[in-house]
PDB file of N, CA and C in Angstrom:
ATOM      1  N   UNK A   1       3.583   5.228  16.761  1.00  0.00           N
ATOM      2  CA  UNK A   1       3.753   4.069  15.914  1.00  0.00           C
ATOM      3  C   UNK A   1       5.026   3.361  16.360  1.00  0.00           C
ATOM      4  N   UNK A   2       5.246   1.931  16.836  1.00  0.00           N
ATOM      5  CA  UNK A   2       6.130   1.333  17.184  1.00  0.00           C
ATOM      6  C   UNK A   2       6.112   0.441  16.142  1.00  0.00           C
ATOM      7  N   UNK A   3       7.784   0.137  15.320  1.00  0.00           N
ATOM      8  CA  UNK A   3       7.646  -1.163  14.603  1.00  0.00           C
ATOM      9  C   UNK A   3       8.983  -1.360  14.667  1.00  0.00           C
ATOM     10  N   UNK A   4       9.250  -2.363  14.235  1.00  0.00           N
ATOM     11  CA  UNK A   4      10.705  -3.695  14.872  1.00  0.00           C
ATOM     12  C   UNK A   4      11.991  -2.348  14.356  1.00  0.00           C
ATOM     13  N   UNK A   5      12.400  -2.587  15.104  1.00  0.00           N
ATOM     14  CA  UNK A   5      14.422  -2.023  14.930  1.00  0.00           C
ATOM     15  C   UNK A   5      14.548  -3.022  14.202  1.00  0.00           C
ATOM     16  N   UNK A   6      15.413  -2.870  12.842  1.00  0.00           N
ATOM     17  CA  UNK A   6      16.149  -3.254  11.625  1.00  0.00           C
ATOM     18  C   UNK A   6      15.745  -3.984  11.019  1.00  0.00           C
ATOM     19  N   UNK A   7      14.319  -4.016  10.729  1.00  0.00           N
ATOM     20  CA  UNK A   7      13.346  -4.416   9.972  1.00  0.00           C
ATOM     21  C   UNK A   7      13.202  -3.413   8.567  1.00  0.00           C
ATOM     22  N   UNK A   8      13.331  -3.492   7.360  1.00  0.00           N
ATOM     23  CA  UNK A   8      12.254  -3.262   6.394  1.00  0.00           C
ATOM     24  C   UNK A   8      11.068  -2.641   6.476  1.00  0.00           C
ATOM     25  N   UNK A   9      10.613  -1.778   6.121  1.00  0.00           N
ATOM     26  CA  UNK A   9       9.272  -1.120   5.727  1.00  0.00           C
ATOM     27  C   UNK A   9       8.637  -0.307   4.611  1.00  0.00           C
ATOM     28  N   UNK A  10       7.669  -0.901   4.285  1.00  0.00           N
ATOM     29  CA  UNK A  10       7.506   0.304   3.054  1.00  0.00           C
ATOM     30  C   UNK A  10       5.983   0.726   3.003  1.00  0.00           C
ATOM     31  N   UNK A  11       5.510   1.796   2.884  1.00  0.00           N
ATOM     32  CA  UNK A  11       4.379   2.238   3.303  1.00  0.00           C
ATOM     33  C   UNK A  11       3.678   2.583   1.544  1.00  0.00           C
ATOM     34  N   UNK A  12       2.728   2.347   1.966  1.00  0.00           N
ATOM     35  CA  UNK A  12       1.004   2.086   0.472  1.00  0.00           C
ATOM     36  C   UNK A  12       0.144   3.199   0.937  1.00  0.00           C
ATOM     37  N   UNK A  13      -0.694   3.515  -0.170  1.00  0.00           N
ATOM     38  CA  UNK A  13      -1.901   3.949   0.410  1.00  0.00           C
ATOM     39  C   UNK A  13      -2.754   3.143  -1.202  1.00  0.00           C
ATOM     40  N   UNK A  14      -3.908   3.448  -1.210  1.00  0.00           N
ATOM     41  CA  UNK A  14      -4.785   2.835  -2.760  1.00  0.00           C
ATOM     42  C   UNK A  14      -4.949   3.883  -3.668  1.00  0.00           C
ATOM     43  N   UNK A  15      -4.887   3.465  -4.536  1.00  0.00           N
ATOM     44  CA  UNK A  15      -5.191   3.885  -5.809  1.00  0.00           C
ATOM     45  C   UNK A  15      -5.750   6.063  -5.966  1.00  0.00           C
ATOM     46  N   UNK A  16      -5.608   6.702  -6.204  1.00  0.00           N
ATOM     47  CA  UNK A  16      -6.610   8.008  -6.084  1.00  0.00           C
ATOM     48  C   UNK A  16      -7.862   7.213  -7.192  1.00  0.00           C
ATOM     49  N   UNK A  17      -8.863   7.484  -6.876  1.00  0.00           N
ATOM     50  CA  UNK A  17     -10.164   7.175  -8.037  1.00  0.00           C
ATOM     51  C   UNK A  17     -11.443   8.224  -7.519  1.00  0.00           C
ATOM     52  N   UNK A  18     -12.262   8.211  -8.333  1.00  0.00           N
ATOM     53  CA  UNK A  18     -13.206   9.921  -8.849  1.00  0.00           C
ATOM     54  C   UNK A  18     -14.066   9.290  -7.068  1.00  0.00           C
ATOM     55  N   UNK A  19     -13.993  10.459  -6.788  1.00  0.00           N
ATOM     56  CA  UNK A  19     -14.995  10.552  -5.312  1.00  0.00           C
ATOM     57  C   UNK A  19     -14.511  10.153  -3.690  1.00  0.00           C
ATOM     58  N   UNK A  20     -12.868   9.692  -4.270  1.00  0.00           N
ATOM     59  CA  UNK A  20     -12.248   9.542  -2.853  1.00  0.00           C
ATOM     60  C   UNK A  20     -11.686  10.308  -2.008  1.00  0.00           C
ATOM     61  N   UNK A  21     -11.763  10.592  -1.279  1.00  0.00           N
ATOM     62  CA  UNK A  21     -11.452  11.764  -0.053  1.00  0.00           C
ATOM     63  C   UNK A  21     -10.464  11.641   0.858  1.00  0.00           C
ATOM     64  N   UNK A  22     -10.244  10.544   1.072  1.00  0.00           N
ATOM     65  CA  UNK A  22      -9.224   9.933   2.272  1.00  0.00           C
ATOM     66  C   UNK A  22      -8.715   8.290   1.799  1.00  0.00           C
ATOM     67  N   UNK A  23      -6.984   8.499   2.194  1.00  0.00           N
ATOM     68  CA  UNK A  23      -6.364   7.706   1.748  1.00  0.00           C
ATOM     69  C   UNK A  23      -5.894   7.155   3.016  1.00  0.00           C
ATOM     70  N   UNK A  24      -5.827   5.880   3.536  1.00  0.00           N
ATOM     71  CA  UNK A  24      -5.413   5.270   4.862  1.00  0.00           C
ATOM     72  C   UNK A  24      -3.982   5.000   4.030  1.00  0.00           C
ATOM     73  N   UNK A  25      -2.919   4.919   4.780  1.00  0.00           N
ATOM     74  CA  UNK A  25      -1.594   4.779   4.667  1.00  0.00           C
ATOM     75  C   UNK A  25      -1.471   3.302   5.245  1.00  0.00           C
ATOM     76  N   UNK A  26      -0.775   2.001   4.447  1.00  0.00           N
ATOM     77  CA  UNK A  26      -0.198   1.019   5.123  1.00  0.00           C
ATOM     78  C   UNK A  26       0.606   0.615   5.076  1.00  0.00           C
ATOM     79  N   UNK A  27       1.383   0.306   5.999  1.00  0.00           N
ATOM     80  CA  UNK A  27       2.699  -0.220   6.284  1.00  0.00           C
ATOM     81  C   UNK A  27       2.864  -1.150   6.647  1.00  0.00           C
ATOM     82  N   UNK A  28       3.800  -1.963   5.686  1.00  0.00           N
ATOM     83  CA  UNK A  28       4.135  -3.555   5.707  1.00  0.00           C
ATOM     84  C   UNK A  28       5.533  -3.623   5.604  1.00  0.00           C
ATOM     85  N   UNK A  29       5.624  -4.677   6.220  1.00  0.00           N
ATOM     86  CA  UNK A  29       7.318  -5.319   6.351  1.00  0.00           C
ATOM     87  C   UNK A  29       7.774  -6.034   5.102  1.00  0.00           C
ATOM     88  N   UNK A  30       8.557  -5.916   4.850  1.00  0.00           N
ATOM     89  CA  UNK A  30       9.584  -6.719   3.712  1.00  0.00           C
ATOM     90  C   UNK A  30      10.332  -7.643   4.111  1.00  0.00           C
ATOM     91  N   UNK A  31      10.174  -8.785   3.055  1.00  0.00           N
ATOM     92  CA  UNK A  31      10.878 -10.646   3.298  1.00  0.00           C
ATOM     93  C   UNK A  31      12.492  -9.538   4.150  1.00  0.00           C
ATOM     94  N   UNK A  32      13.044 -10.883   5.058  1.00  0.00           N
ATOM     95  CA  UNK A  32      14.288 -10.493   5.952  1.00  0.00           C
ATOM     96  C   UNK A  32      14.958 -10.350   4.278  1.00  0.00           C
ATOM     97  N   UNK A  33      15.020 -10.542   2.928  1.00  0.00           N
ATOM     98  CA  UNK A  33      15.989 -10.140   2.297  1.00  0.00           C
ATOM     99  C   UNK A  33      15.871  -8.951   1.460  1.00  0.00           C
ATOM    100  N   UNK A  34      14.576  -8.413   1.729  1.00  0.00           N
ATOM    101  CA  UNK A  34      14.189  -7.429   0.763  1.00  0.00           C
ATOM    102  C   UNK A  34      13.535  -7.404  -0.229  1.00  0.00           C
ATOM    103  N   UNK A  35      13.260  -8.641  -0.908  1.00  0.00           N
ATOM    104  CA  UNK A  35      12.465  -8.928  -1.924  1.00  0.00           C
ATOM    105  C   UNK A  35      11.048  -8.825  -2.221  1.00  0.00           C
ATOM    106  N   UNK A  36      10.817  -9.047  -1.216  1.00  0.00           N
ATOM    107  CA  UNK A  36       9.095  -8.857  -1.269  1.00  0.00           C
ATOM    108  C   UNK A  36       8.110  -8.269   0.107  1.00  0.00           C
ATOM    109  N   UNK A  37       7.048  -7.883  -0.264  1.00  0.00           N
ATOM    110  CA  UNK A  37       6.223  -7.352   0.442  1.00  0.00           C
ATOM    111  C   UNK A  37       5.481  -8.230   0.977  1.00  0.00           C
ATOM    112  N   UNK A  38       4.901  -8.514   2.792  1.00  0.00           N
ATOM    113  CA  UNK A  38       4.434  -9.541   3.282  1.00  0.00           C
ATOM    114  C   UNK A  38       3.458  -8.835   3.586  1.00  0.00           C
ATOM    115  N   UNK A  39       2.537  -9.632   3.223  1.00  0.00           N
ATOM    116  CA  UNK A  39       0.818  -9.070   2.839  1.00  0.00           C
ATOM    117  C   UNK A  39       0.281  -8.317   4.225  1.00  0.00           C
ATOM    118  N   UNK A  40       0.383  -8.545   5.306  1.00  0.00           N
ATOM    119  CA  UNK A  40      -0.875  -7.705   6.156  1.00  0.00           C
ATOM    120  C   UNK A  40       0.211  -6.456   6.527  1.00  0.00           C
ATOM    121  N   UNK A  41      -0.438  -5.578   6.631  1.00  0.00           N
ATOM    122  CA  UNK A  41       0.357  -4.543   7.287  1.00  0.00           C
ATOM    123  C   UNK A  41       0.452  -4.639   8.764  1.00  0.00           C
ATOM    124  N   UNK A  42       1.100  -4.154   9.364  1.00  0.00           N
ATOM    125  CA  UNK A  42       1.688  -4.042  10.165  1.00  0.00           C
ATOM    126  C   UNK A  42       1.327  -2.898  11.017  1.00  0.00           C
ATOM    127  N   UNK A  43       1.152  -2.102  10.463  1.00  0.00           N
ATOM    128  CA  UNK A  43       0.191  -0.359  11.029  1.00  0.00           C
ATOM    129  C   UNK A  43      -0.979  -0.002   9.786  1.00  0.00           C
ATOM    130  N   UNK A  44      -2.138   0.626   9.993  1.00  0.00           N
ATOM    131  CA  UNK A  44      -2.998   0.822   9.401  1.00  0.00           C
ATOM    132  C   UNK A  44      -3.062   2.614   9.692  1.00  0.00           C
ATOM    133  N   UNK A  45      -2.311   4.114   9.420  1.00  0.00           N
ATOM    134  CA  UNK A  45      -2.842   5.015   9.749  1.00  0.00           C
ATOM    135  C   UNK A  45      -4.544   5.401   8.770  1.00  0.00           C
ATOM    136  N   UNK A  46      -5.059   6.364   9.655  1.00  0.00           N
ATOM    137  CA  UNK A  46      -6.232   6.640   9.270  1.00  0.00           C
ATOM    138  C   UNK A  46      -5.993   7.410   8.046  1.00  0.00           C
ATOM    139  N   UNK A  47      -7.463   7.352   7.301  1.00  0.00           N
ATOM    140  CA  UNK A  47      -7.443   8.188   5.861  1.00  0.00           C
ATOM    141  C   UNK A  47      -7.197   9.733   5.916  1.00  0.00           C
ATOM    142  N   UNK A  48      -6.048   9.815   5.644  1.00  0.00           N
ATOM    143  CA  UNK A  48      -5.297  11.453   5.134  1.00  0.00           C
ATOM    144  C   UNK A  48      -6.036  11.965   3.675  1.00  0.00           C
ATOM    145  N   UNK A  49      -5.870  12.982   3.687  1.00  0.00           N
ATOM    146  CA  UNK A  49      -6.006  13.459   2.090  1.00  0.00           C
ATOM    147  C   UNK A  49      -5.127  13.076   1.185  1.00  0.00           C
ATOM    148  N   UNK A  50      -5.449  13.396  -0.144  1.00  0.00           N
ATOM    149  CA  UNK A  50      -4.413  12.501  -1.023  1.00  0.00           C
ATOM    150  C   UNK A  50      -3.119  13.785  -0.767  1.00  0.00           C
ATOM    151  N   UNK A  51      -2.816  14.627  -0.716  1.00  0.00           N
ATOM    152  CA  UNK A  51      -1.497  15.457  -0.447  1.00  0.00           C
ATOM    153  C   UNK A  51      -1.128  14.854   0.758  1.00  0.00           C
ATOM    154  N   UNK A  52      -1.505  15.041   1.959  1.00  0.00           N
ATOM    155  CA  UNK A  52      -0.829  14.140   2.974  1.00  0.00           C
ATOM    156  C   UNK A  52      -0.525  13.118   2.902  1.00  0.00           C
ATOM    157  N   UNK A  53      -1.069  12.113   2.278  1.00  0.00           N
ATOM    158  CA  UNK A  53      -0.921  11.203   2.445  1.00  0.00           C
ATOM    159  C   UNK A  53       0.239  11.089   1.243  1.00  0.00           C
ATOM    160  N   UNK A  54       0.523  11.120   0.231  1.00  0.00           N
ATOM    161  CA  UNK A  54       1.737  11.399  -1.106  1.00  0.00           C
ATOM    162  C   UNK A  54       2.989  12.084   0.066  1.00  0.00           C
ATOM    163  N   UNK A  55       2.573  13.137   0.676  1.00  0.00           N
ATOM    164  CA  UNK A  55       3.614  14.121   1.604  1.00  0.00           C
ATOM    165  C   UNK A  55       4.262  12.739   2.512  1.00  0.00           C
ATOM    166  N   UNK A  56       3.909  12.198   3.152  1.00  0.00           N
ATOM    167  CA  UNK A  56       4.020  11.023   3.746  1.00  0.00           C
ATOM    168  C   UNK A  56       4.799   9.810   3.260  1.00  0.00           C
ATOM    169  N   UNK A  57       4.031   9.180   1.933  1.00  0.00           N
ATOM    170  CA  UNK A  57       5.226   8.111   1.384  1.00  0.00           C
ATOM    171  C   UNK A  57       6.551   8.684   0.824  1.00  0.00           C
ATOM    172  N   UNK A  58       6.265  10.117   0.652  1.00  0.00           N
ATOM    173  CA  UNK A  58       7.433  10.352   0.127  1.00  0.00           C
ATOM    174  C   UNK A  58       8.177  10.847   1.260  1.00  0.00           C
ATOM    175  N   UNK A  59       7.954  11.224   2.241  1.00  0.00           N
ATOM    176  CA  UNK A  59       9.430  11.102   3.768  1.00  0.00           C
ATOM    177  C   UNK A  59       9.420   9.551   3.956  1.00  0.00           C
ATOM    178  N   UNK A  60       8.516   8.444   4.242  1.00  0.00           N
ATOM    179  CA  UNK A  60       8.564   7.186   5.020  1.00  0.00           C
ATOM    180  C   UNK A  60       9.224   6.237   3.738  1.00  0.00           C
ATOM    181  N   UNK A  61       9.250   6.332   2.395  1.00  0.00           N
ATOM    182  CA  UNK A  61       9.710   5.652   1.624  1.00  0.00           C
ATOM    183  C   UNK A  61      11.106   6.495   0.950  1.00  0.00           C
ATOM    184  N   UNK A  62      11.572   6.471   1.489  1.00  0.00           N
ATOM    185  CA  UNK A  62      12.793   7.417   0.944  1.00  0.00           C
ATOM    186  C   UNK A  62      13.926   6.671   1.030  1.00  0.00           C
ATOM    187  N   UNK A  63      14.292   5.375   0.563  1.00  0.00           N
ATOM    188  CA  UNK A  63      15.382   4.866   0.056  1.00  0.00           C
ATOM    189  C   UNK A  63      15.831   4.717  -1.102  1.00  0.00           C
ATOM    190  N   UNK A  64      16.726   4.289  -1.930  1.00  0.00           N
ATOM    191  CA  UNK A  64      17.233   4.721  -3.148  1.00  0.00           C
ATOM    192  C   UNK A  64      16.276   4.289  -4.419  1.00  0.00           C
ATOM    193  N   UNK A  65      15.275   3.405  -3.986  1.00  0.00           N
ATOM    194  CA  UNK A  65      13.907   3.623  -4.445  1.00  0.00           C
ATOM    195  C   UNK A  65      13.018   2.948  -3.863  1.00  0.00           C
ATOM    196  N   UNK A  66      11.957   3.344  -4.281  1.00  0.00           N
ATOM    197  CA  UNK A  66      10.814   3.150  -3.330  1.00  0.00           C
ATOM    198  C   UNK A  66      10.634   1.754  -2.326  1.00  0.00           C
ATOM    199  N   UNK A  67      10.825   0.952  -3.310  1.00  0.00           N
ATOM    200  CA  UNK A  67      10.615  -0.917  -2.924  1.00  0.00           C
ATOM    201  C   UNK A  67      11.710  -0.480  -1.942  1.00  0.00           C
ATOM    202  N   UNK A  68      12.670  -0.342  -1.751  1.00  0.00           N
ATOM    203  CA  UNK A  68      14.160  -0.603  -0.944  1.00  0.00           C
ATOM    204  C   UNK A  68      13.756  -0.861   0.082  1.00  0.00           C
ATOM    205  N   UNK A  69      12.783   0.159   0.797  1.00  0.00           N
ATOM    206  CA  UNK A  69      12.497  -0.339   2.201  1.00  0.00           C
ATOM    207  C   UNK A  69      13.049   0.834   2.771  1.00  0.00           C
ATOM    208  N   UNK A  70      12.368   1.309   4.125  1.00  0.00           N
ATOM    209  CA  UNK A  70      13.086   2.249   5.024  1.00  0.00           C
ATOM    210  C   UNK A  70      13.070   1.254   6.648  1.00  0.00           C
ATOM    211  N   UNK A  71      14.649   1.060   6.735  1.00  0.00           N
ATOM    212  CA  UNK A  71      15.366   0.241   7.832  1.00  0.00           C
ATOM    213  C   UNK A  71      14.880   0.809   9.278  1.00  0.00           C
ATOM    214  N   UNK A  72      13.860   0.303   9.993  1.00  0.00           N
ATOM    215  CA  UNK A  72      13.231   1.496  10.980  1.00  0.00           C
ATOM    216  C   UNK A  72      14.472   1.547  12.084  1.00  0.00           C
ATOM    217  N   UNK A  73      14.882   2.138  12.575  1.00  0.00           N
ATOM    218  CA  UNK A  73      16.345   2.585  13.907  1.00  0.00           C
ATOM    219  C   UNK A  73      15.368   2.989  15.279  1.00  0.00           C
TER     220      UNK A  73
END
């Protein structure tokens, strides 16, 4: 996965609901000030299980809260 040096990111997956099996993870960039989320993602990983995929936003979103953004280096 390659995405911009000192860019913003914050990674999604949808909703858990009765009969879903796999959660695709997406990752989108945040306005240059932080404020908001710019609609297409940017990386699309494939559908994880819902533990992987939870295991996941919670290392890739780990700034002092979630929205903050993780600054990619």
């Amino acid at each position: 996965m390659t995405l911009t040096r000192g860019r913003r990111y914050c990674a999604s997956r949808p909703i858990a609901e009765r009969g879903r099996w796999h959660f695709p993870i997406f990752i989108r960039a945040l306005t240059g000030d932080g404020s908001g989320i710019l609609a297409n993602p940017v990386v699309t990983l494939p559908g994880l299980s819902y533990d992987e995929a939870n295991a996941f936003l919670m290392e890739f979103n780990n700034g002092k809260i979630s929205f903050e953004g993780r600054v990619w280096r």
